[in-house]
C-alpha atoms as a PDB file:
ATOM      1  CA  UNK A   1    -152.809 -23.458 127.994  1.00  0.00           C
ATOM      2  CA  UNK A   2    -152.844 -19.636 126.441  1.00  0.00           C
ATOM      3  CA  UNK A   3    -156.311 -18.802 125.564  1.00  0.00           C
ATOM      4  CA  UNK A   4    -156.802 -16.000 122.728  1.00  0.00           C
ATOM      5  CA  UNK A   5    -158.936 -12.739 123.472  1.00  0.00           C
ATOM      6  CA  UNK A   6    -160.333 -12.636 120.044  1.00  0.00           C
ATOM      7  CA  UNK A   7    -163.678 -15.039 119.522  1.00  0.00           C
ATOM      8  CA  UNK A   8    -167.164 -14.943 118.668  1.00  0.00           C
ATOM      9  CA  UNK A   9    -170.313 -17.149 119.622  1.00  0.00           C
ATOM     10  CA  UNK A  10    -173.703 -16.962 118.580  1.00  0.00           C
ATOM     11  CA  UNK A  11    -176.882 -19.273 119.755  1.00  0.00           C
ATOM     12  CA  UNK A  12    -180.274 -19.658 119.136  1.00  0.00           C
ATOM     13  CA  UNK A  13    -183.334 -21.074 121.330  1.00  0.00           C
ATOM     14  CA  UNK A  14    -186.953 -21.471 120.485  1.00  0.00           C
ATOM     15  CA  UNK A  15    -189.012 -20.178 123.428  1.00  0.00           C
ATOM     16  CA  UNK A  16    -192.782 -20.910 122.135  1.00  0.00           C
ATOM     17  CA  UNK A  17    -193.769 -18.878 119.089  1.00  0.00           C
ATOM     18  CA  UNK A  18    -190.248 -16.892 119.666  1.00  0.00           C
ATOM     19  CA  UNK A  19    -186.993 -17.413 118.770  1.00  0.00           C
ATOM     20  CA  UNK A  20    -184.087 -15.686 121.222  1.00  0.00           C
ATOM     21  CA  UNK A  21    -180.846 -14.757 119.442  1.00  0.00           C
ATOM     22  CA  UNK A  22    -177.771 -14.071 121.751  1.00  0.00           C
ATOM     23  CA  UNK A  23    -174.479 -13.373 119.395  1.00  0.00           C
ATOM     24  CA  UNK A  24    -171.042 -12.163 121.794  1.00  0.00           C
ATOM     25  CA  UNK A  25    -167.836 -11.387 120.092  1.00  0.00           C
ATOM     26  CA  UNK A  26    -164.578 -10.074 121.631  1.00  0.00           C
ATOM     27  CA  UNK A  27    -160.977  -8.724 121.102  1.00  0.00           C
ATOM     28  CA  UNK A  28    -158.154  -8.405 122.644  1.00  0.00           C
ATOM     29  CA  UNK A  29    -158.558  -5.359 125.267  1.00  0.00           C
ATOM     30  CA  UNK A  30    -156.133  -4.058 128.626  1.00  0.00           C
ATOM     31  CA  UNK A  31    -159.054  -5.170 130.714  1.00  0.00           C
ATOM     32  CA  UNK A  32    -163.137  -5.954 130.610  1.00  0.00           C
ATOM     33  CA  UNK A  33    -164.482  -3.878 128.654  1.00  0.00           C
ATOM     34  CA  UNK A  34    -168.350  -5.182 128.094  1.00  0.00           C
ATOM     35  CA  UNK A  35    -170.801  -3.502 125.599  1.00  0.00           C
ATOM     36  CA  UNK A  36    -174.342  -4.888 125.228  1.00  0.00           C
ATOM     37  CA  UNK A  37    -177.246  -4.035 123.130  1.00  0.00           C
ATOM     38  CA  UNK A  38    -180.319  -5.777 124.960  1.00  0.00           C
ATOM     39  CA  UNK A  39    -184.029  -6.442 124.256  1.00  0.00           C
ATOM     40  CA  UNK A  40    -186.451  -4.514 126.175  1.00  0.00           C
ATOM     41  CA  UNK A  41    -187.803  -7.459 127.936  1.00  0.00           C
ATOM     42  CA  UNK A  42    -184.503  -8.612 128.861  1.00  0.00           C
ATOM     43  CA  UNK A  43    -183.193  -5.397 130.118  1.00  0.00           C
ATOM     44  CA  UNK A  44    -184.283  -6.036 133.541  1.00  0.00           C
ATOM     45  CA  UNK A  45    -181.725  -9.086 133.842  1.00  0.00           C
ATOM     46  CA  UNK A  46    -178.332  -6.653 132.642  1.00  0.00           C
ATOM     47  CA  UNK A  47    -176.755  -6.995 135.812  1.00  0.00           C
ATOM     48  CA  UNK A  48    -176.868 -10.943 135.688  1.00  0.00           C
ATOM     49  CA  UNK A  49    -175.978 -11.190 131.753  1.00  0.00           C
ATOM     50  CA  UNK A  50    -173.126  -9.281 132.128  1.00  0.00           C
ATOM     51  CA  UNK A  51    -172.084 -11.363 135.342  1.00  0.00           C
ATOM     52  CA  UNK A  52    -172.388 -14.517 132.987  1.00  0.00           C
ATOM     53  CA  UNK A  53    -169.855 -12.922 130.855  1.00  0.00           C
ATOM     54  CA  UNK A  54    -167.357 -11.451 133.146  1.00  0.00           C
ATOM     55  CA  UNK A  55    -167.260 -15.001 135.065  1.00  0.00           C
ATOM     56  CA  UNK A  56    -166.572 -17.004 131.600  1.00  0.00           C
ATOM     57  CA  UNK A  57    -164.141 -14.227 129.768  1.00  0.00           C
ATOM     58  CA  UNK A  58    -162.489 -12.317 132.405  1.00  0.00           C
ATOM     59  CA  UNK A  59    -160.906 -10.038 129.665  1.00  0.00           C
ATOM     60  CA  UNK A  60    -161.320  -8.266 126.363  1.00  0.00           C
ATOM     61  CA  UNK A  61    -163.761  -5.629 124.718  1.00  0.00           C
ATOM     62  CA  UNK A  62    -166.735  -7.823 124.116  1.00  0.00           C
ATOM     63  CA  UNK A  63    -169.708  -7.014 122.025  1.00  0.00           C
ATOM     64  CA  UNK A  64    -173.031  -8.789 123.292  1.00  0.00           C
ATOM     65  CA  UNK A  65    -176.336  -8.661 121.874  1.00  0.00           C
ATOM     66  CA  UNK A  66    -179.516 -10.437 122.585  1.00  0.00           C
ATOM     67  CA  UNK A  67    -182.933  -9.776 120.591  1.00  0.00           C
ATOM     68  CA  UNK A  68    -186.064 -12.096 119.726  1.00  0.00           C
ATOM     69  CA  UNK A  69    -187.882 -12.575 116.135  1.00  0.00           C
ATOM     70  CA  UNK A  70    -191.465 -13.607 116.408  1.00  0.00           C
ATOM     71  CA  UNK A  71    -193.626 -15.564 113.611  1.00  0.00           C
ATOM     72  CA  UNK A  72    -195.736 -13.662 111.966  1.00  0.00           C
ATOM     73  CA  UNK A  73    -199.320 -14.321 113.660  1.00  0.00           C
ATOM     74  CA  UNK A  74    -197.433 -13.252 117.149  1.00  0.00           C
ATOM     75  CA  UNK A  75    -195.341  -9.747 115.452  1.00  0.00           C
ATOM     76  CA  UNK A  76    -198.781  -8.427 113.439  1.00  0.00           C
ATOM     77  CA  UNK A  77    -200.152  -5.751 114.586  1.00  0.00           C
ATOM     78  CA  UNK A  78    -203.499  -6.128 116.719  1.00  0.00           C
ATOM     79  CA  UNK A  79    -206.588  -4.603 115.655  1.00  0.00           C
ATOM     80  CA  UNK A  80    -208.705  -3.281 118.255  1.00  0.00           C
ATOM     81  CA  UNK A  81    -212.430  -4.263 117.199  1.00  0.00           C
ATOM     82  CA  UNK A  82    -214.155  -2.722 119.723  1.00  0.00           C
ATOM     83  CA  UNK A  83    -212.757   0.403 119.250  1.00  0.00           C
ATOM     84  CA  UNK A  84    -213.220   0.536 114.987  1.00  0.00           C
ATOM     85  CA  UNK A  85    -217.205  -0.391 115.992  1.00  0.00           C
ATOM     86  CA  UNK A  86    -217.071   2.689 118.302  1.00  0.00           C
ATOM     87  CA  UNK A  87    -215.543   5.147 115.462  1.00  0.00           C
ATOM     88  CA  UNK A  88    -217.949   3.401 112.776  1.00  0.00           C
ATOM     89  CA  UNK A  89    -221.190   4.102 115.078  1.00  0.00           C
ATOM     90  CA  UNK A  90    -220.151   7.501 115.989  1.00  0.00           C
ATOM     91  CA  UNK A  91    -219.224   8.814 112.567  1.00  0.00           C
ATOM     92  CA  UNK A  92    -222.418   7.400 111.630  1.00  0.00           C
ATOM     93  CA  UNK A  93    -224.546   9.017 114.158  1.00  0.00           C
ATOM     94  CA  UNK A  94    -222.563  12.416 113.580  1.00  0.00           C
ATOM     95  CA  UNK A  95    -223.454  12.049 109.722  1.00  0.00           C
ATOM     96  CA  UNK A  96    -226.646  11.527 110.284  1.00  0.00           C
ATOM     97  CA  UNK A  97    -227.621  14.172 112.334  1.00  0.00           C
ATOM     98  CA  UNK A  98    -225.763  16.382 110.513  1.00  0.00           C
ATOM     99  CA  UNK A  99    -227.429  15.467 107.197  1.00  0.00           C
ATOM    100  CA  UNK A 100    -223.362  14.611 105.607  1.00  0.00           C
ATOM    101  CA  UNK A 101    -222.903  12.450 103.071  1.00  0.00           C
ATOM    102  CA  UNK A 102    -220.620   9.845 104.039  1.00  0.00           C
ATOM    103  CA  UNK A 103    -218.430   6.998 102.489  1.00  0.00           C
ATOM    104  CA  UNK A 104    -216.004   5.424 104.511  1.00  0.00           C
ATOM    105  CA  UNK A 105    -213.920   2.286 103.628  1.00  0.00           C
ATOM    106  CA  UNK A 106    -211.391  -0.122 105.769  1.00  0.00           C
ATOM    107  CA  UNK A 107    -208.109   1.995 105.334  1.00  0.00           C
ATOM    108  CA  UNK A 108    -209.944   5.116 107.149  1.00  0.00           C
ATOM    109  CA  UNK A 109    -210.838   3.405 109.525  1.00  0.00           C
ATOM    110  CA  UNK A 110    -208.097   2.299 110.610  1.00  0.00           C
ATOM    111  CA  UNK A 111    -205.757   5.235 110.192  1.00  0.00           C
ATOM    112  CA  UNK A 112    -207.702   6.422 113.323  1.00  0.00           C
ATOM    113  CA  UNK A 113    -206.210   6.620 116.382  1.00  0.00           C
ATOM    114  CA  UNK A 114    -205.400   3.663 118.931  1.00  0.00           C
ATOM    115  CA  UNK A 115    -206.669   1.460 116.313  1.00  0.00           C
ATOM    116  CA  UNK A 116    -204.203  -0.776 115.643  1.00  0.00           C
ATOM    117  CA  UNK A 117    -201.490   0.103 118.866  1.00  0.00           C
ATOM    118  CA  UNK A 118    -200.096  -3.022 120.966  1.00  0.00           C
ATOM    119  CA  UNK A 119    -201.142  -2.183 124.782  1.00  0.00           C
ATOM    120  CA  UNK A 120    -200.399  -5.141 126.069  1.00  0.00           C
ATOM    121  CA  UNK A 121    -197.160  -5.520 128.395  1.00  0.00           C
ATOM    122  CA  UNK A 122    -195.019  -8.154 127.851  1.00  0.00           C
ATOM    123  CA  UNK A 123    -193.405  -9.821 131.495  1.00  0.00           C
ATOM    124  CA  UNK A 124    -190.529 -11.988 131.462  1.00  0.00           C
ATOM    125  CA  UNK A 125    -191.365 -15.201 132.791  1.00  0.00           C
ATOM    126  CA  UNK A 126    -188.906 -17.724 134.726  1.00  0.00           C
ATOM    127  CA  UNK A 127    -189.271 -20.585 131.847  1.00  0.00           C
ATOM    128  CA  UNK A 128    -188.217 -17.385 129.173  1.00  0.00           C
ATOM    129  CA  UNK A 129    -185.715 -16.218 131.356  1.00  0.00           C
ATOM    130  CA  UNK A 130    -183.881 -20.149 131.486  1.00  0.00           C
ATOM    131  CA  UNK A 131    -184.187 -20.146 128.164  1.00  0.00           C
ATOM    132  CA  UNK A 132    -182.752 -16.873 127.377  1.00  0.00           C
ATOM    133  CA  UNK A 133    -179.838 -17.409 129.804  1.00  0.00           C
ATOM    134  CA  UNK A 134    -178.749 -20.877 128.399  1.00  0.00           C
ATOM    135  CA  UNK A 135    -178.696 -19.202 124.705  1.00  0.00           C
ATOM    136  CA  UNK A 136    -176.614 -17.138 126.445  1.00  0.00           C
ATOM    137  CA  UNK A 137    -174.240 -19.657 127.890  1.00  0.00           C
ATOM    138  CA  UNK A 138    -173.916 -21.580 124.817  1.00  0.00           C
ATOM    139  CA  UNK A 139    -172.862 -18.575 122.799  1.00  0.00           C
ATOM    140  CA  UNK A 140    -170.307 -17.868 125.296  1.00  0.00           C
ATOM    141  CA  UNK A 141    -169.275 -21.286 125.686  1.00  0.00           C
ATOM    142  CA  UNK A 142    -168.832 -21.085 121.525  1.00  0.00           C
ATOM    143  CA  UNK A 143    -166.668 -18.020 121.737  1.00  0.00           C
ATOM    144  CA  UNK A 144    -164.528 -19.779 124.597  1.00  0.00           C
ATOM    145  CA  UNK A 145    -164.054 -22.837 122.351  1.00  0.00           C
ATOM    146  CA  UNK A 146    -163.130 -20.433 119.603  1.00  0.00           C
ATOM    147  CA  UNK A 147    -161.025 -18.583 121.883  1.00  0.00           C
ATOM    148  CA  UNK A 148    -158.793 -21.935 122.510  1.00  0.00           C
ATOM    149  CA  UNK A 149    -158.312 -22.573 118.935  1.00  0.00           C
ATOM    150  CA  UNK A 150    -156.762 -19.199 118.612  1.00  0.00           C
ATOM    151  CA  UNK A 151    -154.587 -19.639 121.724  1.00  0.00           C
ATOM    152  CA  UNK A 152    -153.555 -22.872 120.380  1.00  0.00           C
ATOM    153  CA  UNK A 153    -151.937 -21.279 117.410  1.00  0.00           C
ATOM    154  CA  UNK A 154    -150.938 -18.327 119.620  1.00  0.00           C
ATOM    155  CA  UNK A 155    -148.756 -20.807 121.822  1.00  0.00           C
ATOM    156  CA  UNK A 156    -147.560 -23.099 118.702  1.00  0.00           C
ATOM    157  CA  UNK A 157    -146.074 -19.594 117.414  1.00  0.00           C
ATOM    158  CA  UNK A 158    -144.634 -18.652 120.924  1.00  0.00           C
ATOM    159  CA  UNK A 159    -143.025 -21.994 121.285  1.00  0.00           C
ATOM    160  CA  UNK A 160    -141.457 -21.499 117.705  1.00  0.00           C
ATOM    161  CA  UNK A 161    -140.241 -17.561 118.585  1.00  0.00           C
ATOM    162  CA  UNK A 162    -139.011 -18.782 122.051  1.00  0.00           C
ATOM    163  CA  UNK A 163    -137.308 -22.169 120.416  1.00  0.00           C
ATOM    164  CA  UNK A 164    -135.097 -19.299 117.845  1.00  0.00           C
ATOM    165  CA  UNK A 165    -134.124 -17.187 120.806  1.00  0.00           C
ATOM    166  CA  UNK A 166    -132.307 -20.316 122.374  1.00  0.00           C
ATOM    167  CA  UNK A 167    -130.957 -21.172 119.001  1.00  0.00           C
ATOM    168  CA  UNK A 168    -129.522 -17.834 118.474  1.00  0.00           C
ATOM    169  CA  UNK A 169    -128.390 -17.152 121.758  1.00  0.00           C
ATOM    170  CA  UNK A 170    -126.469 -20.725 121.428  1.00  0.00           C
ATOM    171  CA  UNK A 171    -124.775 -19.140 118.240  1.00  0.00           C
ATOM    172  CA  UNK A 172    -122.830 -16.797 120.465  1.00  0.00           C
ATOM    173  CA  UNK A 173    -121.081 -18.996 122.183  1.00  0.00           C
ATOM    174  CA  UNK A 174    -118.414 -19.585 118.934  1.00  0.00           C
ATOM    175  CA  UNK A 175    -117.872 -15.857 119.169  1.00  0.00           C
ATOM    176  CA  UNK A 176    -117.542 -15.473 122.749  1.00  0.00           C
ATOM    177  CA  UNK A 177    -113.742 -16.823 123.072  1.00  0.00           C
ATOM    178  CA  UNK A 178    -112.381 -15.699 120.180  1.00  0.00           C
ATOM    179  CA  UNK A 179    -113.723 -11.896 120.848  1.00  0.00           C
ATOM    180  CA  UNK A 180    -111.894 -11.795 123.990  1.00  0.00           C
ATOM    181  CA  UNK A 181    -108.885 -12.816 122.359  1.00  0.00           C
ATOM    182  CA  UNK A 182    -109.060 -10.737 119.632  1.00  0.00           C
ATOM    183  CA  UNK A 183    -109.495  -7.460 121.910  1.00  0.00           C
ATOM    184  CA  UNK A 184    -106.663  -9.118 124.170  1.00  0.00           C
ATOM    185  CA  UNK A 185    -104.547  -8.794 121.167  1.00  0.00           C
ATOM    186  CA  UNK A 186    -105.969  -5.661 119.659  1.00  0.00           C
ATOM    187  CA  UNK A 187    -105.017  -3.848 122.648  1.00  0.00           C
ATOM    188  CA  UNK A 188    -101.817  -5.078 122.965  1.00  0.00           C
ATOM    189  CA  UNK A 189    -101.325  -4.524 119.261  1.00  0.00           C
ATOM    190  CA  UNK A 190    -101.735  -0.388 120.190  1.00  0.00           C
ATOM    191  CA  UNK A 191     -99.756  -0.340 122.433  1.00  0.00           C
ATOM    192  CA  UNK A 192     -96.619  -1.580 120.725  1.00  0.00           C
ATOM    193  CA  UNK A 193     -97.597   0.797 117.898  1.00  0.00           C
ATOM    194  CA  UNK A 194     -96.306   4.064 120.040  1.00  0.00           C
ATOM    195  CA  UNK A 195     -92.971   4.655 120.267  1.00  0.00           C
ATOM    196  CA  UNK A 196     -90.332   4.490 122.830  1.00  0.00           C
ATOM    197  CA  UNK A 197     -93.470   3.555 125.533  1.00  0.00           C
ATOM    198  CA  UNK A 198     -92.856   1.051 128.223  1.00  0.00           C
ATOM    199  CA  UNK A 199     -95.966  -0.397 130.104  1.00  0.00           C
ATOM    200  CA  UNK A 200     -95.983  -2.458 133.141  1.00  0.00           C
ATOM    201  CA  UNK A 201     -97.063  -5.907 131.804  1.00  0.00           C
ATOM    202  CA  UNK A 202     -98.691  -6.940 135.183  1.00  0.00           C
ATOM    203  CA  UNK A 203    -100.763  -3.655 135.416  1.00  0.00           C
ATOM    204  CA  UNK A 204    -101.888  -4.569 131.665  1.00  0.00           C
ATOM    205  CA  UNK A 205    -102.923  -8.037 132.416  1.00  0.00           C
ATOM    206  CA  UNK A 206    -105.099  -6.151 135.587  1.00  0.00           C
ATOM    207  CA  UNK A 207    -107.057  -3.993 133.185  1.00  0.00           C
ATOM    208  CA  UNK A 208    -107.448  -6.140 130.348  1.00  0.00           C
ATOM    209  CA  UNK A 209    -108.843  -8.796 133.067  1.00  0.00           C
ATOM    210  CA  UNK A 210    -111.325  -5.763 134.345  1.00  0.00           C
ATOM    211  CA  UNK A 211    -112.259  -4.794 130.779  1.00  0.00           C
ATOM    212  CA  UNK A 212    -112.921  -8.237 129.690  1.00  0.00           C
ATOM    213  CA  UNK A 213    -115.191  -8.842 132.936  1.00  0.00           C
ATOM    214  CA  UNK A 214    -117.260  -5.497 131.832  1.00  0.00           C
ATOM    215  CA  UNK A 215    -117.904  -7.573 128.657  1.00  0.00           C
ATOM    216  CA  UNK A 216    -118.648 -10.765 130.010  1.00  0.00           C
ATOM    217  CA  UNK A 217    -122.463 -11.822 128.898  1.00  0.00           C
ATOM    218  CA  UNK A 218    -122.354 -15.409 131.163  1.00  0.00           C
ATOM    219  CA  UNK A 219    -124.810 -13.807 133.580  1.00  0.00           C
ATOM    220  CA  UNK A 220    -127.090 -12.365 130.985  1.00  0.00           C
ATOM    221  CA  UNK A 221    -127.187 -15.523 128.695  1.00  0.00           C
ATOM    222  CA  UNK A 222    -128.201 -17.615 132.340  1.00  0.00           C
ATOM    223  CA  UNK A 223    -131.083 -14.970 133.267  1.00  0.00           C
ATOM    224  CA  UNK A 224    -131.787 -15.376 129.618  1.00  0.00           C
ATOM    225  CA  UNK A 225    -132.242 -18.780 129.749  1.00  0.00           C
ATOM    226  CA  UNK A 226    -134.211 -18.459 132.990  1.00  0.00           C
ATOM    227  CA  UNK A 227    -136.905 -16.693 131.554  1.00  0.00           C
ATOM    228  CA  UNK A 228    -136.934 -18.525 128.110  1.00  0.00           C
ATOM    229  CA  UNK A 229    -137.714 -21.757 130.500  1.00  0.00           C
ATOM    230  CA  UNK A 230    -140.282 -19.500 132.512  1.00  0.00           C
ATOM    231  CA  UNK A 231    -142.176 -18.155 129.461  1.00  0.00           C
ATOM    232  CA  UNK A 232    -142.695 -22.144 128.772  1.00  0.00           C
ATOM    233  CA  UNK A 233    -143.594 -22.736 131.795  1.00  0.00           C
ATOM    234  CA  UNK A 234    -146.627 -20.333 132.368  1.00  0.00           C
ATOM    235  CA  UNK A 235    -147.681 -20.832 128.599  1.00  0.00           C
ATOM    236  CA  UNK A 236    -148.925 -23.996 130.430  1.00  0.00           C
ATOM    237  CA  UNK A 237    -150.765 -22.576 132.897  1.00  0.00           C
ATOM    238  CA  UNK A 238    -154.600 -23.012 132.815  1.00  0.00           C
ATOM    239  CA  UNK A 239    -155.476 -19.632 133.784  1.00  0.00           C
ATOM    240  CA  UNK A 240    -154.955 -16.451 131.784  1.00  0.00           C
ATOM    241  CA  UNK A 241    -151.524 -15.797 131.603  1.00  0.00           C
ATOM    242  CA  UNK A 242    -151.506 -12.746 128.877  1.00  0.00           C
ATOM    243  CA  UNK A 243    -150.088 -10.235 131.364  1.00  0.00           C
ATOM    244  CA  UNK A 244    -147.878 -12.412 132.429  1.00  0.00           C
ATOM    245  CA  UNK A 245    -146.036 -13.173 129.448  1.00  0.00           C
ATOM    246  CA  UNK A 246    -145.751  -9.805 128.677  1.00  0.00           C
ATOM    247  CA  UNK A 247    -144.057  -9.402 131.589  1.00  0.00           C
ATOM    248  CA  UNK A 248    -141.664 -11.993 130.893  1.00  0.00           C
ATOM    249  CA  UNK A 249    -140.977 -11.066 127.537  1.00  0.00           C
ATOM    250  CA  UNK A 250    -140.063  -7.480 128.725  1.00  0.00           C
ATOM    251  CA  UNK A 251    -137.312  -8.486 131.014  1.00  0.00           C
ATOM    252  CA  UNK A 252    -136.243 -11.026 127.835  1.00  0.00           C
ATOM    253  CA  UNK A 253    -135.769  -7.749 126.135  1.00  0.00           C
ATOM    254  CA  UNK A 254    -133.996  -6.302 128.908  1.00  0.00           C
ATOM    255  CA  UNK A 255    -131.234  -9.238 128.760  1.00  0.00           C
ATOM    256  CA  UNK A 256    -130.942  -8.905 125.217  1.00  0.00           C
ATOM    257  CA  UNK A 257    -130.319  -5.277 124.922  1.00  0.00           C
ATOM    258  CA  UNK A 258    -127.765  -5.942 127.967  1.00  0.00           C
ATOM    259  CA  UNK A 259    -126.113  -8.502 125.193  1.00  0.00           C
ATOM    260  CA  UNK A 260    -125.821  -6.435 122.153  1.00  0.00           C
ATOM    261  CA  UNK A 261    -124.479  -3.200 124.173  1.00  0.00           C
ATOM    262  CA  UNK A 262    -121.715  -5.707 125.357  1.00  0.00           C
ATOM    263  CA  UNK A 263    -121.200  -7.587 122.450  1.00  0.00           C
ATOM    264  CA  UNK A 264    -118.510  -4.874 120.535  1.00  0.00           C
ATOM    265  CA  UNK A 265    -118.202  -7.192 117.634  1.00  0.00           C
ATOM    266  CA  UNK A 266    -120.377  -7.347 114.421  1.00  0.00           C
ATOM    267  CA  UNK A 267    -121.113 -11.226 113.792  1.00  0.00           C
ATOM    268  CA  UNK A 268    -122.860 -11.092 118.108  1.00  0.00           C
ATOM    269  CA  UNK A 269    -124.827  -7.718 117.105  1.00  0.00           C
ATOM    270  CA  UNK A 270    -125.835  -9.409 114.318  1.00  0.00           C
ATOM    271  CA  UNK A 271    -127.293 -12.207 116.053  1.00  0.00           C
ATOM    272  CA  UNK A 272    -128.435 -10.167 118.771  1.00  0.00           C
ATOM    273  CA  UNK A 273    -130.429  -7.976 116.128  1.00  0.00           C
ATOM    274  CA  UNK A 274    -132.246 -11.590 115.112  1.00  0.00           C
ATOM    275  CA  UNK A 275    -132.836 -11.992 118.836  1.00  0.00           C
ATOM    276  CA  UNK A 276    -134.753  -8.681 119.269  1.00  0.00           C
ATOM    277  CA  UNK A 277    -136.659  -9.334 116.037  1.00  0.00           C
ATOM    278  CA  UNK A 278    -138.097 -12.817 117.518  1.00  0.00           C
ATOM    279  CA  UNK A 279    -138.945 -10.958 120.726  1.00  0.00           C
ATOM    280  CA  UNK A 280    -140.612  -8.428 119.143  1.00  0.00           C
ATOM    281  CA  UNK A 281    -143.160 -10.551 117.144  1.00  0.00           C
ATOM    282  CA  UNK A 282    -143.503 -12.824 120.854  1.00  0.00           C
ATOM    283  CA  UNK A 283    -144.914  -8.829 122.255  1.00  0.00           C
ATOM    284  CA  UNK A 284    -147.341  -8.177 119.463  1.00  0.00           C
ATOM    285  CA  UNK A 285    -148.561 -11.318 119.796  1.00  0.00           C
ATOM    286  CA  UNK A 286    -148.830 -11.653 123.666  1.00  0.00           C
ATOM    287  CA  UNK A 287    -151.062  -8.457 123.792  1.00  0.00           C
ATOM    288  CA  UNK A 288    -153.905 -11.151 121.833  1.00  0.00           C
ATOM    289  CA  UNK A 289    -153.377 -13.993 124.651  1.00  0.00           C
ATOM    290  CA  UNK A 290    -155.560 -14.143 127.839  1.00  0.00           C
END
């Protein structure tokens, strides 16, 4: 089943007075192309997170983020007691001895420095870590769901293009015999138009049988077929099968194009021109499958 490139997921785990965010979002892209804006304390575990992602999306130019919001006891800002008694004591003794007069309130205090700067270094646990990485696997597993309800209406709108093709190349068919009688005649028709000119009637029947083969589009409408039935086929696939539909479509165009420079008559280019307008919407929509 065709999977779509374009999808987001986002997840959210409590982790004691934490709460880890992970939000991934991706379009469609020639390869993986994986950009990630990390936390500090996760930064250590890049390498695995971005294995985690390659192994679930294979393709597209994915987004990732992961960061943490704390409550508001666990994000203030420390104040280091020790150190304020220290200024307060010193200042004092300074004043003092130095006969200044001194008033000194809360906000001086702790404008000086190291007052109120975290020192303490966070380490990433194990039990963080499994929590982190199953935020992480949910999102992913959110974009992947949203990724097959894209696909879904990616392959409902293939098998619609691809269903028109076979219409239109079954249209030709009431054209087919009647062209090659009506250059038959045409040709004949020219010739009896000069004067005084006598042909050899077997040596006609030789070249209008060679010049009727050059037109002949049986082989083209069979390869045509071929890969109409082939396209269907790998649309059913489960694996990604973006690339390969592009291929397919391409040598769809090829058989076309073969048609319409064969056709030489108006109502079969005009079909053929609907043909290459279904293909084309099948290729801009094929570079957005898997």
């Amino acid at each position: 089943m065709i999977q779509s490139m374009t999808g987001f997921g986002k997840h959210t785990v409590t982790f004691g007075n934490k709460k880890i965010n992970v939000e991934v979002k991706s379009l469609n892209s020639k390869t993986l192309d994986i950009s990630t804006r990390i936390a500090p304390l996760y930064r250590e575990k890049e390498i695995e997170i971005r294995q985690l992602i390659s192994d679930t999306l294979h393709r597209g130019k994915v987004e990732f983020s992961i960061w943490v919001d704390k409550d508001n006891v666990a994000s203030a800002m420390p104040i280091n007691a020790d150190l304020v008694e220290y200024y307060y004591q010193r200042i004092n003794e300074i004043a003092y001895h130095k006969d200044i007069s001194l008033t000194m309130d809360w906000a001086t205090l702790l404008r000086l420095p190291e007052v109120m700067t975290r020192t303490e270094v966070e380490e990433l646990t194990d039990e963080e870590w499994t929590a982190a990485s199953e935020a992480i696997r949910q999102a992913l597993a959110q974009l992947t769901e949203y990724r097959n309800h894209e696909g879904a209406a990616l392959q409902k709108k293939f098998e619609e293009k691809i269903e028109n093709i076979a219409r239109l190349q079954k249209e030709l068919e009431k054209y087919e015999t009647a062209r090659i009688e009506k250059i038959r005649q045409r040709i004949i028709e020219q010739l009896q138009q000069i004067p005084e000119v006598e042909y050899d009637h077997n040596r006609l029947e030789q070249e209008l049988i060679y010049y009727i083969e050059k037109l002949d589009i049986s082989e083209e409408k069979q390869r045509l077929t071929q890969h109409l039935d082939y396209f269907r086929k790998t649309m059913m696939l489960n694996e990604p099968v973006g690339k390969k539909l592009g291929f397919i479509a391409q040598e769809m165009g090829r058989e076309i194009n073969t048609t319409g420079s064969k056709s030489n008559q108006a109502e079969m280019q005009n079909i053929v021109v609907q043909m290459k307008d279904e293909l084309e919407q099948i290729k801009e929509q094929v570079l957005n499958a898997l």
